[in-house]
C-alpha atoms as a PDB file:
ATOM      1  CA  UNK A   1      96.444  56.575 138.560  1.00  0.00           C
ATOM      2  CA  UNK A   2      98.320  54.041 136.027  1.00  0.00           C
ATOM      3  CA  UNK A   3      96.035  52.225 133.563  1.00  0.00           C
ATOM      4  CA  UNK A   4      97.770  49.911 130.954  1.00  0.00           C
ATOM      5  CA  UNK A   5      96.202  48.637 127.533  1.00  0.00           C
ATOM      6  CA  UNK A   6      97.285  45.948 125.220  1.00  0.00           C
ATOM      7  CA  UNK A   7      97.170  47.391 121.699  1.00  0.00           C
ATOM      8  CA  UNK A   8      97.162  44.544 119.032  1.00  0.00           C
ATOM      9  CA  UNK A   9      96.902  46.651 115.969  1.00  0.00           C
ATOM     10  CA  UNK A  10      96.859  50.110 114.128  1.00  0.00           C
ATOM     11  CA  UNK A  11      92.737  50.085 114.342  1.00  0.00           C
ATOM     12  CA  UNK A  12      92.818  49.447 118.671  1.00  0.00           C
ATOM     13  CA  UNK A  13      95.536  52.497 118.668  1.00  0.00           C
ATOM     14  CA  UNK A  14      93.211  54.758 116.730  1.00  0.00           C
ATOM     15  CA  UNK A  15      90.659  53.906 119.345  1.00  0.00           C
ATOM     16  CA  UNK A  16      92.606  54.897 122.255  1.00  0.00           C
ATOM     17  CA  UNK A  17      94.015  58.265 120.471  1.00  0.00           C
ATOM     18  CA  UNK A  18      90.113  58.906 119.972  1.00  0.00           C
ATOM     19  CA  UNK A  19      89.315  57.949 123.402  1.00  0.00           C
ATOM     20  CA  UNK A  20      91.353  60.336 125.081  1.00  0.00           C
ATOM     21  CA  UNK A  21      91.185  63.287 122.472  1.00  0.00           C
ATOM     22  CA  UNK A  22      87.229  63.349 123.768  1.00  0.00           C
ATOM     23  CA  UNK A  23      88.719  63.952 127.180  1.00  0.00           C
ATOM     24  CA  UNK A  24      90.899  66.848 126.591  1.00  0.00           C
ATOM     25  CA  UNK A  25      91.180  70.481 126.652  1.00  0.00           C
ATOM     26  CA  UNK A  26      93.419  73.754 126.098  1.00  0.00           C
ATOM     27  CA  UNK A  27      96.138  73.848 128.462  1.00  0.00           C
ATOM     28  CA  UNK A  28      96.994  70.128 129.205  1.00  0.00           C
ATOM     29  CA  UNK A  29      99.872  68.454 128.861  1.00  0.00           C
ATOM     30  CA  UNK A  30     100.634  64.913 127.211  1.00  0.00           C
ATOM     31  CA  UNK A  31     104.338  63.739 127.781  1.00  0.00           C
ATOM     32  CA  UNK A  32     105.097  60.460 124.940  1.00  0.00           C
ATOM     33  CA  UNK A  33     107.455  58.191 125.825  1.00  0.00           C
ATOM     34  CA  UNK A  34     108.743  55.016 123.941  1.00  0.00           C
ATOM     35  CA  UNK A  35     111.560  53.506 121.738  1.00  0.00           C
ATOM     36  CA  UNK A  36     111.558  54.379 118.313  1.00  0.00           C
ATOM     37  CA  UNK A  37     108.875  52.745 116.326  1.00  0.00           C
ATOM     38  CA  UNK A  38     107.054  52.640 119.046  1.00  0.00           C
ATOM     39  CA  UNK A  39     104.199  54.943 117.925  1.00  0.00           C
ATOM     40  CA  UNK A  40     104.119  58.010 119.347  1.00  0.00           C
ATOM     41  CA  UNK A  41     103.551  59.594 116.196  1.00  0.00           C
ATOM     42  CA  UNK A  42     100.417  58.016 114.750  1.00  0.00           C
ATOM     43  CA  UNK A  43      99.379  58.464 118.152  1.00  0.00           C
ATOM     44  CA  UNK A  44      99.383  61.801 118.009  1.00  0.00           C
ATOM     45  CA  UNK A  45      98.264  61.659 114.205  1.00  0.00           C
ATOM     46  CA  UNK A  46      94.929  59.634 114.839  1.00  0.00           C
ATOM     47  CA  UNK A  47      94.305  62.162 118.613  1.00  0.00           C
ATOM     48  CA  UNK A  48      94.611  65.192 116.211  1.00  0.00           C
ATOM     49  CA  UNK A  49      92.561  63.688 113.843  1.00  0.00           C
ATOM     50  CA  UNK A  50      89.741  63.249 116.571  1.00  0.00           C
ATOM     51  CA  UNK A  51      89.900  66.748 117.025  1.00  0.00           C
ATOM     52  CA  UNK A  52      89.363  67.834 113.336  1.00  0.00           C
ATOM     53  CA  UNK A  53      93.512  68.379 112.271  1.00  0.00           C
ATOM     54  CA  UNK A  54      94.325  66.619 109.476  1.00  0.00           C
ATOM     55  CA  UNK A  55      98.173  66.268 107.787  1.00  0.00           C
ATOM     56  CA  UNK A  56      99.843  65.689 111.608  1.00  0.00           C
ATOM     57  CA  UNK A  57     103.559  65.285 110.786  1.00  0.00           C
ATOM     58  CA  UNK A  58     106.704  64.486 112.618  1.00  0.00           C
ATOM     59  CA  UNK A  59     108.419  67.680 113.979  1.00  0.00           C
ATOM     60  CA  UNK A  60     111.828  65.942 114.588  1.00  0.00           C
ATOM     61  CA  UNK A  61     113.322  68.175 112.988  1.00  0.00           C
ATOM     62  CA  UNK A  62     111.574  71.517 113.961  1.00  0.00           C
ATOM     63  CA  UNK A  63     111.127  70.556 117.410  1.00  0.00           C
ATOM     64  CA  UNK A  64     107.378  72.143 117.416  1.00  0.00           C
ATOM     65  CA  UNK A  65     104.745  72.310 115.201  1.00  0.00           C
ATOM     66  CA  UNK A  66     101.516  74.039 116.246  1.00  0.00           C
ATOM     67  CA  UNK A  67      97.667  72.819 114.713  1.00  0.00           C
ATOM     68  CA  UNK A  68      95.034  74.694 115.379  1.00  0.00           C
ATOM     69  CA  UNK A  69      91.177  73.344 115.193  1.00  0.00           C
ATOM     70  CA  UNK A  70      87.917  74.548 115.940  1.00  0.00           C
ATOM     71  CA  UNK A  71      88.021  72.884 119.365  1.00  0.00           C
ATOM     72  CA  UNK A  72      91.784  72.972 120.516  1.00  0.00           C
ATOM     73  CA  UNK A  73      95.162  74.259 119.695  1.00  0.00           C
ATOM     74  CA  UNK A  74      97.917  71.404 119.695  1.00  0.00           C
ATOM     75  CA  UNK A  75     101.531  72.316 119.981  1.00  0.00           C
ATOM     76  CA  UNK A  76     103.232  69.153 119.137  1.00  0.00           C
ATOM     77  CA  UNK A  77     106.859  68.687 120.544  1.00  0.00           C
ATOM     78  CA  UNK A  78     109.528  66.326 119.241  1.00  0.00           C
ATOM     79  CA  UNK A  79     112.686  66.373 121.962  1.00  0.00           C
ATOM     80  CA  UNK A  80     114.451  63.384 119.763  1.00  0.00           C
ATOM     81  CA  UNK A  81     117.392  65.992 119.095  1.00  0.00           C
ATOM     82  CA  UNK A  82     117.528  67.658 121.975  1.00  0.00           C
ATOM     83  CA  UNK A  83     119.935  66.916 124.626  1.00  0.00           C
ATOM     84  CA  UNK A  84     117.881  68.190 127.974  1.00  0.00           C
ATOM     85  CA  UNK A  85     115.339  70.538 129.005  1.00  0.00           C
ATOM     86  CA  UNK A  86     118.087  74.041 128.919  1.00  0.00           C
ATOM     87  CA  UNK A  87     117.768  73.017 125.039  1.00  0.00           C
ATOM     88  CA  UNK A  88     114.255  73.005 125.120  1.00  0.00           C
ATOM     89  CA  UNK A  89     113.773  76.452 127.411  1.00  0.00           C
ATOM     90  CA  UNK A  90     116.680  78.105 125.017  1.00  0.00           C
ATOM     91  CA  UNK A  91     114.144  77.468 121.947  1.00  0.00           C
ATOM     92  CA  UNK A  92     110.907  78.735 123.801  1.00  0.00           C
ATOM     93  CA  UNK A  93     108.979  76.222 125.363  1.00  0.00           C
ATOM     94  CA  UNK A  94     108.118  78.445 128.242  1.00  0.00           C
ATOM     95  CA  UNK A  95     105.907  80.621 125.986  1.00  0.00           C
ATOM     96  CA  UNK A  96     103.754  77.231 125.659  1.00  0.00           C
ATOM     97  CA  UNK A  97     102.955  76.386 129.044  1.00  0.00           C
ATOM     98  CA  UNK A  98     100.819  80.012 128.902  1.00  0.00           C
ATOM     99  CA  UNK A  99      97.520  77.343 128.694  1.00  0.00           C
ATOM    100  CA  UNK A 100      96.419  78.700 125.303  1.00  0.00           C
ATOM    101  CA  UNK A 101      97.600  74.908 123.343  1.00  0.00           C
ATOM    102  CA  UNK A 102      97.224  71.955 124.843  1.00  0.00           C
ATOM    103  CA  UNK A 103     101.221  70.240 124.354  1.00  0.00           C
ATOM    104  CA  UNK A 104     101.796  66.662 122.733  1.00  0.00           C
ATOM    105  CA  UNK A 105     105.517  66.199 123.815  1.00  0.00           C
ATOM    106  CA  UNK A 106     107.185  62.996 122.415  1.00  0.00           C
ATOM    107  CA  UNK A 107     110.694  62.017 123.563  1.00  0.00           C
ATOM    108  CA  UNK A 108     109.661  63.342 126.881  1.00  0.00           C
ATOM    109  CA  UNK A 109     112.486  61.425 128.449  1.00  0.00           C
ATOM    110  CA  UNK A 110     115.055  63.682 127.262  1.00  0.00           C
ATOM    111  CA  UNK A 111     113.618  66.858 128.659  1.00  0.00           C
ATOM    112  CA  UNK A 112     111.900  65.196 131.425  1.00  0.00           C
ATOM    113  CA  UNK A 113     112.844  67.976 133.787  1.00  0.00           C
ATOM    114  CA  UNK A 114     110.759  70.054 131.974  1.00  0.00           C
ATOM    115  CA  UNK A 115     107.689  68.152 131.992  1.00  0.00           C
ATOM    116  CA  UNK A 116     104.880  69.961 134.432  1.00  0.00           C
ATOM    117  CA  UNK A 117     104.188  68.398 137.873  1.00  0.00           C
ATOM    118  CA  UNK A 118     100.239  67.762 136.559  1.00  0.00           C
ATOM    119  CA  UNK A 119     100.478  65.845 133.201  1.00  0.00           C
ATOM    120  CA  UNK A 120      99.620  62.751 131.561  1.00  0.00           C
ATOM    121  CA  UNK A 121     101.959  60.651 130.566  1.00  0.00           C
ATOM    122  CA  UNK A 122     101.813  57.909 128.271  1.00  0.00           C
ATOM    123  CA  UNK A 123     104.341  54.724 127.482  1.00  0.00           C
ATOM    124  CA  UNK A 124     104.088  52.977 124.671  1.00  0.00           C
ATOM    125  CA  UNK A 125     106.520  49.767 124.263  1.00  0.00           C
ATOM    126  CA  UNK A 126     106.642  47.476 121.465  1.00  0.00           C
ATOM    127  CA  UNK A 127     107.431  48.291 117.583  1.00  0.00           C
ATOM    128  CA  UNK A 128     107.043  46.690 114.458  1.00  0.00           C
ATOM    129  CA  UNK A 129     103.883  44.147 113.687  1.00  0.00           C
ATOM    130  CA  UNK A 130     103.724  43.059 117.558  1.00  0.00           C
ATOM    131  CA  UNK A 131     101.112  44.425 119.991  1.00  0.00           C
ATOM    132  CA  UNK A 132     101.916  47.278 121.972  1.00  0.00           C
ATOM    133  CA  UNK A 133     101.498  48.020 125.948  1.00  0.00           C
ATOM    134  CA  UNK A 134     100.483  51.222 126.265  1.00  0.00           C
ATOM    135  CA  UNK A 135     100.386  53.015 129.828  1.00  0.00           C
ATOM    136  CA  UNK A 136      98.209  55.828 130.850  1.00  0.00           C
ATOM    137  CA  UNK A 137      99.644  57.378 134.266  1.00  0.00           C
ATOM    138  CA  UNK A 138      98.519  60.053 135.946  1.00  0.00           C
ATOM    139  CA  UNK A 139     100.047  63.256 137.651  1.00  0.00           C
ATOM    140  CA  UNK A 140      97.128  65.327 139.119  1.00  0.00           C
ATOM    141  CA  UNK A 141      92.885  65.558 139.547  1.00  0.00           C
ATOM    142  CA  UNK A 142      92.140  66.867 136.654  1.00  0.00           C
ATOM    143  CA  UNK A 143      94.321  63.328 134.861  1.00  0.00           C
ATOM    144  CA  UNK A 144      93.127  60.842 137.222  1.00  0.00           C
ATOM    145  CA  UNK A 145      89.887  61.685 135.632  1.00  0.00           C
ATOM    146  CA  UNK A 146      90.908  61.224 132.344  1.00  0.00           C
ATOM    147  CA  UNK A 147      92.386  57.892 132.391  1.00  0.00           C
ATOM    148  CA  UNK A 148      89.557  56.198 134.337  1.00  0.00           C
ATOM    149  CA  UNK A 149      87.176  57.386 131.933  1.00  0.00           C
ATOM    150  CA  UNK A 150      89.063  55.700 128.969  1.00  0.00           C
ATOM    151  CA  UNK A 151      87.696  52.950 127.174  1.00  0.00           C
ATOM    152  CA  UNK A 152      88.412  51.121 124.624  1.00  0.00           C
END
């Protein structure tokens, strides 16, 4: 299933983040793709905040950061640096995909063979002050599901 959104401003964003972080559960996977700028990261920051983690930040530079709430565990994966999906298995990643975190992957596309078959995956294009398009598409039941119920 492939569901696209218009986003004209930092407020609509936060409503999709919150939107889908109602819809989500241990164990899932969310693949981020877009240029950068584009927003993956206060996408991710306003979805964690939905689920009660506050202070969200950027882990370019540690690859993964993990956030643990109440509700959900969130290991959040930055593959900006990293130069395929060997990379990524060389610093662990298979101990993630044991279904106890749901993962937040942005820069998917440059460890895209890594990505699970079921997933959803979501393209944001645009940067700067102009509206973004913003694609929900789904691999799998259990993600079909969760894009038709989003709303805005």
């Amino acid at each position: 299933m492939n569901r696209s959104f218009i986003i004209k401003n930092e407020r609509e964003m936060q409503g999709l983040a919150s939107s889908l972080a109602n819809t989500v559960s241990n164990g899932m996977f969310i693949a981020l793709f877009g240029d950068m700028g584009a927003g993956k990261t206060t996408f991710i920051r306003y979805f964690a905040a939905e689920l009660g983690i506050d202070s969200v930040a950027s882990p370019t530079f540690t690859v993964v950061r993990n956030y643990v709430s109440d509700s959900i565990n969130i290991a959040h994966f930055d593959c900006y640096r990293l130069s395929g999906a060997d990379e990524l298995y060389a610093l662990g990643f298979e101990d993630y995909l044991d279904g106890e975190s749901l993962i937040a992957m942005e820069w998917s596309e440059n460890c895209f063979d890594a990505l699970p078959e079921q997933r959803l995956e979501i393209h944001i294009n645009g940067s700067g002050c102009d509206p973004r398009e913003v694609a929900l598409i789904s691999y799998g039941c259990e993600y079909d599901a969760i894009v038709d119920g989003i709303e805005l």
